[in-house]
PDB file of N, CA and C in Angstrom:
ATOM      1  N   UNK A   1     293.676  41.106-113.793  1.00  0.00           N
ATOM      2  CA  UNK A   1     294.554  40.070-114.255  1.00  0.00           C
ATOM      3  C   UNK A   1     295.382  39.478-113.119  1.00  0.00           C
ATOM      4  N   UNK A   2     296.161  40.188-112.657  1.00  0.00           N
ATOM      5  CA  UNK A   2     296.589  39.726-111.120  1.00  0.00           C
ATOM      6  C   UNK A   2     295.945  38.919-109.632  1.00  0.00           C
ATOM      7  N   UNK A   3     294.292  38.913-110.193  1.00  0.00           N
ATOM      8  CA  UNK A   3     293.523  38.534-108.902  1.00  0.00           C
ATOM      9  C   UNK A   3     293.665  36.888-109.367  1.00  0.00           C
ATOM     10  N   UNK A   4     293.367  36.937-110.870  1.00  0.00           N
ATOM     11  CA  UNK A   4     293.145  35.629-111.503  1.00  0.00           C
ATOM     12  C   UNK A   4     293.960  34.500-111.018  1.00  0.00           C
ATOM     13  N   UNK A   5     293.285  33.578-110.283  1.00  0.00           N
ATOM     14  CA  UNK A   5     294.516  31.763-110.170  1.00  0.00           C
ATOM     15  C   UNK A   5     294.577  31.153-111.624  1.00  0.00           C
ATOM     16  N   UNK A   6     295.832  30.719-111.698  1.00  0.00           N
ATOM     17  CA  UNK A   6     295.870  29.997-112.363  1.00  0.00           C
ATOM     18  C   UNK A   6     294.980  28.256-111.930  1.00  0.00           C
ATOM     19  N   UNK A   7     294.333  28.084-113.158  1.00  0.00           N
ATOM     20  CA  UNK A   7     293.153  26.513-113.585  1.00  0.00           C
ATOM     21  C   UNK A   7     294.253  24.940-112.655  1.00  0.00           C
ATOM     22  N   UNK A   8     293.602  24.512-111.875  1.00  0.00           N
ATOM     23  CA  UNK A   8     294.164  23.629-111.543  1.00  0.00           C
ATOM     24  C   UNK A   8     294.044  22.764-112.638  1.00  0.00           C
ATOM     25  N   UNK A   9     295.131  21.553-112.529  1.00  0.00           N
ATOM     26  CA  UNK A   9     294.832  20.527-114.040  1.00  0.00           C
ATOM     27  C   UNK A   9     293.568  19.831-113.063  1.00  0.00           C
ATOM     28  N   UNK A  10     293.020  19.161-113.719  1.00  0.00           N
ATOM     29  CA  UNK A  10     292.234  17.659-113.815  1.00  0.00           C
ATOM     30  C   UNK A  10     292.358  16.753-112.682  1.00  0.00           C
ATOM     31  N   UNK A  11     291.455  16.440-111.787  1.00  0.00           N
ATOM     32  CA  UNK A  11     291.962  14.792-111.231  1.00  0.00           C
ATOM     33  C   UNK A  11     291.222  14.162-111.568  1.00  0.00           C
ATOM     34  N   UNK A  12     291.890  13.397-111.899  1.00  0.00           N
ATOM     35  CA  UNK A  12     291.440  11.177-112.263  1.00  0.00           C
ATOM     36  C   UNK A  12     290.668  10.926-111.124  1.00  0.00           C
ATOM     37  N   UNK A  13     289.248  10.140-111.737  1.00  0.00           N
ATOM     38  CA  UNK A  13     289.108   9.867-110.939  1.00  0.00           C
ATOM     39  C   UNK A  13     289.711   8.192-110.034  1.00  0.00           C
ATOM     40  N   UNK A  14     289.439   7.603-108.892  1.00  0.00           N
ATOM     41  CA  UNK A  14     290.332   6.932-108.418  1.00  0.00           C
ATOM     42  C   UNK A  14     288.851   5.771-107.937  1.00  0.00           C
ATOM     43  N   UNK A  15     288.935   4.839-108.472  1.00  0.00           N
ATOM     44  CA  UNK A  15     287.695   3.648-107.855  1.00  0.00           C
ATOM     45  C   UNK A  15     288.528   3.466-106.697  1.00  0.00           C
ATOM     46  N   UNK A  16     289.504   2.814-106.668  1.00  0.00           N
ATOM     47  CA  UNK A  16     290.086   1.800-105.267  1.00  0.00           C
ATOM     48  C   UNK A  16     289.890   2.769-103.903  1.00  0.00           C
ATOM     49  N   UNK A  17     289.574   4.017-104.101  1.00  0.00           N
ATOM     50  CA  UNK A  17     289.317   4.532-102.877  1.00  0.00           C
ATOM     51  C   UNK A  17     288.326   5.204-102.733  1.00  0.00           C
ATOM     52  N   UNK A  18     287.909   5.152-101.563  1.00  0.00           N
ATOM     53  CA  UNK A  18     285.766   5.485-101.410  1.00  0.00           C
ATOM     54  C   UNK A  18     285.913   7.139-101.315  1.00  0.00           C
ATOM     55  N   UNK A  19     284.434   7.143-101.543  1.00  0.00           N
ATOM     56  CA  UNK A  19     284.116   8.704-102.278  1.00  0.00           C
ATOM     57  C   UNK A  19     283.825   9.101-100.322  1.00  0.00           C
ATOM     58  N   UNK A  20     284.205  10.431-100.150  1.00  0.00           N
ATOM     59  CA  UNK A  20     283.683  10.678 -98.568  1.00  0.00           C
ATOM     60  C   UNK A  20     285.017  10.620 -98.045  1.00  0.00           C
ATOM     61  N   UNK A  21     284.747  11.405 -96.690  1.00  0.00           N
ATOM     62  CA  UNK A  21     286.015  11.014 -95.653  1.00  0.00           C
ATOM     63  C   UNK A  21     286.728   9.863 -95.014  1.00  0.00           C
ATOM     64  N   UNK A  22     285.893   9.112 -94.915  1.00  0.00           N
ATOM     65  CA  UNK A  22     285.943   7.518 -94.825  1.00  0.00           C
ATOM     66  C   UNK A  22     285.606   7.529 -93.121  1.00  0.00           C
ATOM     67  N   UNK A  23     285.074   8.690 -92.703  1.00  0.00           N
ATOM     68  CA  UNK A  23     285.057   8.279 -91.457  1.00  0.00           C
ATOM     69  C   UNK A  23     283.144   7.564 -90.846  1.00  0.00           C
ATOM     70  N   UNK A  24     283.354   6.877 -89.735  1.00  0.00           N
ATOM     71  CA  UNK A  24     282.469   6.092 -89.825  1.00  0.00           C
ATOM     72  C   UNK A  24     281.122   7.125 -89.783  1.00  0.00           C
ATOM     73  N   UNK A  25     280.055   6.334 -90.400  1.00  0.00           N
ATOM     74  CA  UNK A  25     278.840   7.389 -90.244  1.00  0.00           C
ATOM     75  C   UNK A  25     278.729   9.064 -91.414  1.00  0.00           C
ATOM     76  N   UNK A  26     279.789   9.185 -92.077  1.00  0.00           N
ATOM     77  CA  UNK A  26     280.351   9.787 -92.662  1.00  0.00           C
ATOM     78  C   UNK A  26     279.669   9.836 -94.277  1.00  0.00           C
ATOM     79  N   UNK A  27     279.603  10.428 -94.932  1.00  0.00           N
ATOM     80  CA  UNK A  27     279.478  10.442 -96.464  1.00  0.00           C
ATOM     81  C   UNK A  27     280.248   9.499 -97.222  1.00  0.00           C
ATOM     82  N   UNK A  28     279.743   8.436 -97.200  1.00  0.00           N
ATOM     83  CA  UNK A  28     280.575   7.510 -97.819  1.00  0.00           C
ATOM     84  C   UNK A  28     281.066   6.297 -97.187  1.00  0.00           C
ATOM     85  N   UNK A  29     281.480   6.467 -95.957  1.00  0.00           N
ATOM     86  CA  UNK A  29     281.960   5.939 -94.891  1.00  0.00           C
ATOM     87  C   UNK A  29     281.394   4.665 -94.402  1.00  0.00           C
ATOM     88  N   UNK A  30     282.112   3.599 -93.480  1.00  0.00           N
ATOM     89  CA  UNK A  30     281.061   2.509 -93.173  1.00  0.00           C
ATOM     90  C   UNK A  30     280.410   3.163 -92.559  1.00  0.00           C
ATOM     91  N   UNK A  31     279.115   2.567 -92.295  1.00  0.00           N
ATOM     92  CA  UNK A  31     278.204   2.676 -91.503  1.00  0.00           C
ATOM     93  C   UNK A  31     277.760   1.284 -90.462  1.00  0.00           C
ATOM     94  N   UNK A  32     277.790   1.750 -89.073  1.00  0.00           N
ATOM     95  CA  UNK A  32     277.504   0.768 -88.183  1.00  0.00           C
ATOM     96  C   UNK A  32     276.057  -0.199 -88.477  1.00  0.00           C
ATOM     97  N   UNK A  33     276.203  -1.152 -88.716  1.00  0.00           N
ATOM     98  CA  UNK A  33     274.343  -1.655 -88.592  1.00  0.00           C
ATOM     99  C   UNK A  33     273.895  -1.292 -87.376  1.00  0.00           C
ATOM    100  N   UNK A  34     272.625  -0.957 -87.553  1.00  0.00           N
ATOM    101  CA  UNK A  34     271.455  -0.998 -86.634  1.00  0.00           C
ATOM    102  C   UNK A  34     271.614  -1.782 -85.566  1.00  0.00           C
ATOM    103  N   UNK A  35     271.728  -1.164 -84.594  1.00  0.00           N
ATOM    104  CA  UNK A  35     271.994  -2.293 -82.823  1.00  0.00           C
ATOM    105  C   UNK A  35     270.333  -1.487 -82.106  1.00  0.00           C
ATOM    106  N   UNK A  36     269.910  -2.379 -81.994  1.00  0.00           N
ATOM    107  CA  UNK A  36     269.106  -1.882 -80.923  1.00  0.00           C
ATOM    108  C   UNK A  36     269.344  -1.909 -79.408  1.00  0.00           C
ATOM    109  N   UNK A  37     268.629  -0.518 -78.891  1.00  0.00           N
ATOM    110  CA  UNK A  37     269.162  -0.178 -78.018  1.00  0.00           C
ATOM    111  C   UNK A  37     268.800  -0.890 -76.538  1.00  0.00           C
ATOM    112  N   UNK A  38     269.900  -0.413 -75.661  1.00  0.00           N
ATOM    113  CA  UNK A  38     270.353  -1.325 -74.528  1.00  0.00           C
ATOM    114  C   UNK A  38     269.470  -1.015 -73.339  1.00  0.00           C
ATOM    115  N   UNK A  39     269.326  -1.941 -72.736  1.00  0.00           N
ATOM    116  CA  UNK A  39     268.009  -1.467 -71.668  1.00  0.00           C
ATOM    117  C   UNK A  39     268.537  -1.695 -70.513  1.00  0.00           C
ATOM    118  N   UNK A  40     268.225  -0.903 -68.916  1.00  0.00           N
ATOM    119  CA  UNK A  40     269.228  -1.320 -67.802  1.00  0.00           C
ATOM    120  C   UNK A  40     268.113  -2.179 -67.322  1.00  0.00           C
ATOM    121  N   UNK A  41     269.460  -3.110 -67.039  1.00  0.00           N
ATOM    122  CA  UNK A  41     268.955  -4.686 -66.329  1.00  0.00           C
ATOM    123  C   UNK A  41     268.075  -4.475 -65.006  1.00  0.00           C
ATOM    124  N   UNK A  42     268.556  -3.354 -64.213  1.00  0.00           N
ATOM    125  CA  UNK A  42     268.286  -2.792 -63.523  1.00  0.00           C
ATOM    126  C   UNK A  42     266.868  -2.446 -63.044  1.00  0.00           C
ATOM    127  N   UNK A  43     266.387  -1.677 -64.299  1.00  0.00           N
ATOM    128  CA  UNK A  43     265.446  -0.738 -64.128  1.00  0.00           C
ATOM    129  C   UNK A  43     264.073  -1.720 -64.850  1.00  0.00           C
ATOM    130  N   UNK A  44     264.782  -2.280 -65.491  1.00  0.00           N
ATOM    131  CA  UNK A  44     264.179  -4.042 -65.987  1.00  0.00           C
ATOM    132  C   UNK A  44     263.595  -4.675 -65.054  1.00  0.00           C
ATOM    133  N   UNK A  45     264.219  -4.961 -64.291  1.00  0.00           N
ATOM    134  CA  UNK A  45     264.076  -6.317 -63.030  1.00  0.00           C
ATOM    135  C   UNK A  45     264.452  -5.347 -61.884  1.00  0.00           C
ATOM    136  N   UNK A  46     263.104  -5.291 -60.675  1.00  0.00           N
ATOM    137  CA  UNK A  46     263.292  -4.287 -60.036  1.00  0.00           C
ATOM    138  C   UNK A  46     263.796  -4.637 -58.509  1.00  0.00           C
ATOM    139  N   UNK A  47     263.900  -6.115 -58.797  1.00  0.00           N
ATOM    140  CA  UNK A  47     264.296  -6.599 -57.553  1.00  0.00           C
ATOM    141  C   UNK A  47     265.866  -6.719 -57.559  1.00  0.00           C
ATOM    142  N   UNK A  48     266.335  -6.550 -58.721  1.00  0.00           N
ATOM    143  CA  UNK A  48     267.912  -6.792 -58.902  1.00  0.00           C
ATOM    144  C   UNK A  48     268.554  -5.742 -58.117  1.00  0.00           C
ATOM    145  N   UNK A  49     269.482  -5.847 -57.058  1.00  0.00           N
ATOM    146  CA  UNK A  49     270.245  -4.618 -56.377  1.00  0.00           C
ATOM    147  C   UNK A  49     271.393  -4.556 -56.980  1.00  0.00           C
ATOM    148  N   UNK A  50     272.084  -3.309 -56.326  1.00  0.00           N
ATOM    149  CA  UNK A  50     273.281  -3.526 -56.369  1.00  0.00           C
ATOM    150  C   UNK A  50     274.362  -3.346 -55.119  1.00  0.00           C
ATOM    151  N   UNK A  51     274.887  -4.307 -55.272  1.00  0.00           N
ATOM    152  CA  UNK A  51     275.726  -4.867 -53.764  1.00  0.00           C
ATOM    153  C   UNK A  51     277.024  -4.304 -53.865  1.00  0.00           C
ATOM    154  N   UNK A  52     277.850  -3.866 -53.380  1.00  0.00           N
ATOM    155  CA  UNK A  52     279.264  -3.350 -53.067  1.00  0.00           C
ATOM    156  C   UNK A  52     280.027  -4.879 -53.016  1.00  0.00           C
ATOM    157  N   UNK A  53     279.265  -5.791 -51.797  1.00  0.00           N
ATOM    158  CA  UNK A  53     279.860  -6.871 -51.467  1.00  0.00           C
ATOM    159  C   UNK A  53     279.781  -7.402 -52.335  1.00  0.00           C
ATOM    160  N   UNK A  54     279.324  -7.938 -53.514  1.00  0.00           N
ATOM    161  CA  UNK A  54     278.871  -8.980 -54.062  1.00  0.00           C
ATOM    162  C   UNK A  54     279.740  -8.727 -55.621  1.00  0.00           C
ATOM    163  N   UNK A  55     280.775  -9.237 -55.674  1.00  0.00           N
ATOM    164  CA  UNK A  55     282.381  -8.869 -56.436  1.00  0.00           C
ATOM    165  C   UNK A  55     281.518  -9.656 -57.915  1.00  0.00           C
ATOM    166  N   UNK A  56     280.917 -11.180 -57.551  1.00  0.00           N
ATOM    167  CA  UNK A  56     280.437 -11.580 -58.965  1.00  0.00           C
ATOM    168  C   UNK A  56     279.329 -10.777 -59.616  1.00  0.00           C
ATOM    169  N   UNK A  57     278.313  -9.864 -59.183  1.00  0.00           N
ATOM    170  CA  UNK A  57     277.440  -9.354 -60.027  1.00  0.00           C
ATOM    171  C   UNK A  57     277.936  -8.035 -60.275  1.00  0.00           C
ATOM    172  N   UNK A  58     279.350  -7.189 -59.881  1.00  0.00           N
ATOM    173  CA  UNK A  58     280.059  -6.321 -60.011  1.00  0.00           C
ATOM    174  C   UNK A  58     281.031  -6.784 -61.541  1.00  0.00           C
ATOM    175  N   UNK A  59     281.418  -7.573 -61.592  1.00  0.00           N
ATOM    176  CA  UNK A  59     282.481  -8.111 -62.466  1.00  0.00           C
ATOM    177  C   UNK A  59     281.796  -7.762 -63.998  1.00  0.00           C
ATOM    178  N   UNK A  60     280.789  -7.762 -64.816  1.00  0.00           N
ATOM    179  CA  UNK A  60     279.954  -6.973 -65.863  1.00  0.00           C
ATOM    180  C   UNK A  60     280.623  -5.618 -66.264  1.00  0.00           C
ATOM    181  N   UNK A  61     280.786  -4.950 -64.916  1.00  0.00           N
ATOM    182  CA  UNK A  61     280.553  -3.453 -65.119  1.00  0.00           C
ATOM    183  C   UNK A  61     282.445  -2.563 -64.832  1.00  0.00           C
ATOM    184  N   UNK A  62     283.123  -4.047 -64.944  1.00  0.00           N
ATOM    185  CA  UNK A  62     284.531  -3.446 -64.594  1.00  0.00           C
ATOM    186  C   UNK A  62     285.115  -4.173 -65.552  1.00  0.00           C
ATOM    187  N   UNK A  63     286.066  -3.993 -66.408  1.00  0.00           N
ATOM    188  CA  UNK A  63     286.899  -4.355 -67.475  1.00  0.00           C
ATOM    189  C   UNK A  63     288.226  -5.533 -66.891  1.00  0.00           C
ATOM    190  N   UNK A  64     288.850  -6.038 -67.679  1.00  0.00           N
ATOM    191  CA  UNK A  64     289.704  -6.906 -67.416  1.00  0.00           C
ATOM    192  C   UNK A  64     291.020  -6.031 -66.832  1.00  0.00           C
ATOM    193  N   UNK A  65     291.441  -4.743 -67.050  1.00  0.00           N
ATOM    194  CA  UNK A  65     292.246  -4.346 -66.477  1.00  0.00           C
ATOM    195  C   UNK A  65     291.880  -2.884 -65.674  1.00  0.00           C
ATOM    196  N   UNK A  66     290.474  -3.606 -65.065  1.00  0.00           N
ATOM    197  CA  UNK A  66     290.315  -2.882 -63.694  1.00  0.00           C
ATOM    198  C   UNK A  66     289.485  -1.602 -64.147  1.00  0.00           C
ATOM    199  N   UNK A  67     289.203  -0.973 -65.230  1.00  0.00           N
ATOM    200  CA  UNK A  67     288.079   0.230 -65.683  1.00  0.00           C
ATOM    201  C   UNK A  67     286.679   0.030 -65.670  1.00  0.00           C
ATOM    202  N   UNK A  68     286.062   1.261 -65.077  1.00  0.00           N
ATOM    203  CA  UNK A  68     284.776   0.708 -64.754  1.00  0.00           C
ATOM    204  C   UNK A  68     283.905   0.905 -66.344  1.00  0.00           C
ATOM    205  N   UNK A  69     283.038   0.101 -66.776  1.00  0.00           N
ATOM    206  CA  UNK A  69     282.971   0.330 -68.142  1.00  0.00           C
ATOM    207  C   UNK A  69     281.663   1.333 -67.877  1.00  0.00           C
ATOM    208  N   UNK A  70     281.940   1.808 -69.096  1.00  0.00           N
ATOM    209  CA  UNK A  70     280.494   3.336 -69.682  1.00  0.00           C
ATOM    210  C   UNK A  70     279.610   2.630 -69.768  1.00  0.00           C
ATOM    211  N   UNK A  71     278.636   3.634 -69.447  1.00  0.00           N
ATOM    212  CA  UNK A  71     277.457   3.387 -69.554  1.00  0.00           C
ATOM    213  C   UNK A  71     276.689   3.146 -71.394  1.00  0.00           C
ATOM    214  N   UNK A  72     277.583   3.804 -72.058  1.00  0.00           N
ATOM    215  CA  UNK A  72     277.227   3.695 -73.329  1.00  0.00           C
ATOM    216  C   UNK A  72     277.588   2.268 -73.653  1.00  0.00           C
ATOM    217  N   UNK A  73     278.473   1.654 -73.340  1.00  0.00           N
ATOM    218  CA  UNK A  73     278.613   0.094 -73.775  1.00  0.00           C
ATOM    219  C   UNK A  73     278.033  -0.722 -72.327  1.00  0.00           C
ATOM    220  N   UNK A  74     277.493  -0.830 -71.490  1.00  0.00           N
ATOM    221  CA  UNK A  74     277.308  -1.355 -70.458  1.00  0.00           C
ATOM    222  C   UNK A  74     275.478  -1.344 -70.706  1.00  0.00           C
ATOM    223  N   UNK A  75     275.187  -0.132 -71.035  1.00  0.00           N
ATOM    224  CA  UNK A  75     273.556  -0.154 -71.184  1.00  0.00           C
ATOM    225  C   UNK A  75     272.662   0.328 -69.882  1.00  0.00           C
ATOM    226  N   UNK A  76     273.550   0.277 -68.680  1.00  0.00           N
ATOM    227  CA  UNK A  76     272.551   1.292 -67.810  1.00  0.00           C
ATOM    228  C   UNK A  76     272.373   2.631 -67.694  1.00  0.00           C
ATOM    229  N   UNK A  77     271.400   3.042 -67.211  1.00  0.00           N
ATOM    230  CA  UNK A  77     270.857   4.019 -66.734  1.00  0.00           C
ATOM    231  C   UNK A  77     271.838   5.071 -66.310  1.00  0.00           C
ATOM    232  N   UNK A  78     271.642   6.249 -66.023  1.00  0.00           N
ATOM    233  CA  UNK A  78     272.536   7.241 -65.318  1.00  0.00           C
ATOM    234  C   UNK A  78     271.969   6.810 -63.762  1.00  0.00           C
ATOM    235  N   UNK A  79     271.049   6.483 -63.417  1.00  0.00           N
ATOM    236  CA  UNK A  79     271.117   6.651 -62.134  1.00  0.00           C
ATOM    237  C   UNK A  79     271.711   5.361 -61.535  1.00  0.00           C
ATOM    238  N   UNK A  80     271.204   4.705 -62.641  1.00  0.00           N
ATOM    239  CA  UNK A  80     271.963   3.080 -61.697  1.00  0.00           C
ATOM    240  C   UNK A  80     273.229   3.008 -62.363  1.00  0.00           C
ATOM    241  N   UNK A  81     273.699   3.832 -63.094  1.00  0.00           N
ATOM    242  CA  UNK A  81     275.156   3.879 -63.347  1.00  0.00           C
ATOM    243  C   UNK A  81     276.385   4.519 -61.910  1.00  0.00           C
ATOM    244  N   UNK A  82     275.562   5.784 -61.523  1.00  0.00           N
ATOM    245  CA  UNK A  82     275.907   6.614 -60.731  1.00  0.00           C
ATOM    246  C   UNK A  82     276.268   5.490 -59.366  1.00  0.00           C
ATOM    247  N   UNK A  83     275.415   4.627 -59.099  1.00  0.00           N
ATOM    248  CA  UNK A  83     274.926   3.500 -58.497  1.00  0.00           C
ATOM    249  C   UNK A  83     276.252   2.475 -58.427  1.00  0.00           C
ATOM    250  N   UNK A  84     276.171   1.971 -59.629  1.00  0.00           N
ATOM    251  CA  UNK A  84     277.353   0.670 -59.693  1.00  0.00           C
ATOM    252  C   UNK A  84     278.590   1.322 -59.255  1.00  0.00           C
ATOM    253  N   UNK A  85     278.924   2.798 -60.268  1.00  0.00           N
ATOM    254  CA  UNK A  85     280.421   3.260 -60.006  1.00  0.00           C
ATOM    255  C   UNK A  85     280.970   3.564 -58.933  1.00  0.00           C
ATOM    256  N   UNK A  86     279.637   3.308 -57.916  1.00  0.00           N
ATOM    257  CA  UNK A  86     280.044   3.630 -56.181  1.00  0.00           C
ATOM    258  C   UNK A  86     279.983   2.647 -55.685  1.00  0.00           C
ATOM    259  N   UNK A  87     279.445   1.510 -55.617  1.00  0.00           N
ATOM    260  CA  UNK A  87     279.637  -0.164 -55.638  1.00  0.00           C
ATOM    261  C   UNK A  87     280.978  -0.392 -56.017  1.00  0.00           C
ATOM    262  N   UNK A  88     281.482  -0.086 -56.858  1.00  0.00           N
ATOM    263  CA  UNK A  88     283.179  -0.940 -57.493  1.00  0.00           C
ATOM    264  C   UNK A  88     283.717  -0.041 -57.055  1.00  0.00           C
ATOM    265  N   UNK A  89     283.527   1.362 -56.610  1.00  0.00           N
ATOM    266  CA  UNK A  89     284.649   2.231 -55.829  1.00  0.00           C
ATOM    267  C   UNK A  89     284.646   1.876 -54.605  1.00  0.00           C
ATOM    268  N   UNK A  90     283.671   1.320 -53.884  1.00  0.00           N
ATOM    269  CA  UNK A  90     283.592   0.885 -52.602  1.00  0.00           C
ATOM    270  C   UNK A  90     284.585  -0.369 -52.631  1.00  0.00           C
ATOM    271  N   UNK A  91     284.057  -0.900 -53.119  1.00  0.00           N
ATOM    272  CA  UNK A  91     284.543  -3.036 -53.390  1.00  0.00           C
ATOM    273  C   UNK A  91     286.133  -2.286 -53.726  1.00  0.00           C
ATOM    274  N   UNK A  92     286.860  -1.477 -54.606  1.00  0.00           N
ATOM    275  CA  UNK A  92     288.091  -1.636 -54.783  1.00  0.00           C
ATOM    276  C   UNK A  92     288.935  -1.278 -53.379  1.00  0.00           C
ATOM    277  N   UNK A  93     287.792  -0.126 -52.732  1.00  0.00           N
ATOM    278  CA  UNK A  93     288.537   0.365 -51.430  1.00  0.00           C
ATOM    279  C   UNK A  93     289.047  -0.542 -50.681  1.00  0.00           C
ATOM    280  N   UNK A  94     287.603  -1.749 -49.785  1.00  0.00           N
ATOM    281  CA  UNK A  94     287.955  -2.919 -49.324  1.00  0.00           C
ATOM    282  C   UNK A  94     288.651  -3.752 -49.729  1.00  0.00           C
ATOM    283  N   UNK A  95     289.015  -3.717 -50.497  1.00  0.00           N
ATOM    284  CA  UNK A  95     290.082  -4.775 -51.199  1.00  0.00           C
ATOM    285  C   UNK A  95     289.033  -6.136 -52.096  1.00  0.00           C
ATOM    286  N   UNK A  96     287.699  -6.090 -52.112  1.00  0.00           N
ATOM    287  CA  UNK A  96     287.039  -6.871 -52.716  1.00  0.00           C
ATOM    288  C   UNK A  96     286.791  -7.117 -54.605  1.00  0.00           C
ATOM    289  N   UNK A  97     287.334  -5.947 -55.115  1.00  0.00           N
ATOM    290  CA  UNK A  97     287.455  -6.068 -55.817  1.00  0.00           C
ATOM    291  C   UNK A  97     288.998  -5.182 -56.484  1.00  0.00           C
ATOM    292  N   UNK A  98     289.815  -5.516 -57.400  1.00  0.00           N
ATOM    293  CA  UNK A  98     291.079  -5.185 -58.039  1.00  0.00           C
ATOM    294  C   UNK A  98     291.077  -3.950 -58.029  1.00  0.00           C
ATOM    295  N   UNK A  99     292.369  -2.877 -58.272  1.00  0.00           N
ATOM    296  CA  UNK A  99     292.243  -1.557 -58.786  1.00  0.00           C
ATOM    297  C   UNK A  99     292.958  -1.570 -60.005  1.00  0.00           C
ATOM    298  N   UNK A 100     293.701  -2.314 -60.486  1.00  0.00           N
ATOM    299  CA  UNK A 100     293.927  -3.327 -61.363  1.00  0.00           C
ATOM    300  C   UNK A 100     294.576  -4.437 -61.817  1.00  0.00           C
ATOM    301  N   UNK A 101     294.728  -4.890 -62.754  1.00  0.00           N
ATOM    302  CA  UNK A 101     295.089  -6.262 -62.757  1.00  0.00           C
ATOM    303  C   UNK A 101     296.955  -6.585 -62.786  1.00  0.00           C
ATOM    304  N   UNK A 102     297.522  -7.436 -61.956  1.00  0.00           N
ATOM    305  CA  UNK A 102     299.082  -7.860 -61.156  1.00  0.00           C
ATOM    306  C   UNK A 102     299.944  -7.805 -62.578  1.00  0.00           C
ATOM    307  N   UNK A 103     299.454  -8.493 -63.485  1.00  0.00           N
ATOM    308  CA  UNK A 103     300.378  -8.610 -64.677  1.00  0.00           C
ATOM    309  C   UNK A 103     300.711  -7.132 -65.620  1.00  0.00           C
ATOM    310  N   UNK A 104     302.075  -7.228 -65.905  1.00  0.00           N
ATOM    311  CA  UNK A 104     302.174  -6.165 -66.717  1.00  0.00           C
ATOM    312  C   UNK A 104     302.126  -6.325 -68.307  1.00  0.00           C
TER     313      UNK A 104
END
């Protein structure tokens, strides 16, 4: 008799809020549409380099306040990732490209 819980009451159920955790990908949850996947430009087109000097074909792969962007949103390769992030570490050294941006 002592082990026994007392019966929780009842819950209502509730439409205005989704069944699941709500987190994305989740039981219930949004779900991202279908993106197909990203191919390196790189490894694409084999004549394309990558230049340290060359600040405009660098500018893709560095964010507006100076972060070099992932490879998961950028779409290259690990090796030509490994690649660029030493290109824009070079270019920021020389002063060719920002370490980040003047405005606060």
């Amino acid at each position: 008799m002592a082990d026994e819980r007392p019966s929780r009451p009842e819950r209502p159920d509730r439409p205005d809020r989704p069944r699941g955790g709500g987190r994305p990908g989740g039981p219930g949850g949004d779900r991202r549409p279908y993106q197909r996947k990203k191919v390196c430009r790189f490894c694409k087109t084999k004549e394309l380099g990558i230049d340290y000097k060359d600040a405009k074909a660098l500018r893709p792969y560095v964010t507006e306040r100076g972060r070099i962007v992932p490879r998961r949103i950028s779409g290259t390769c690990a090796k030509h990732q490994r690649v660029v992030c030493n290109a824009v570490k070079q270019a920021r050294s020389l002063a060719i490209l920002p370490f980040t941006t003047t405005s606060i």
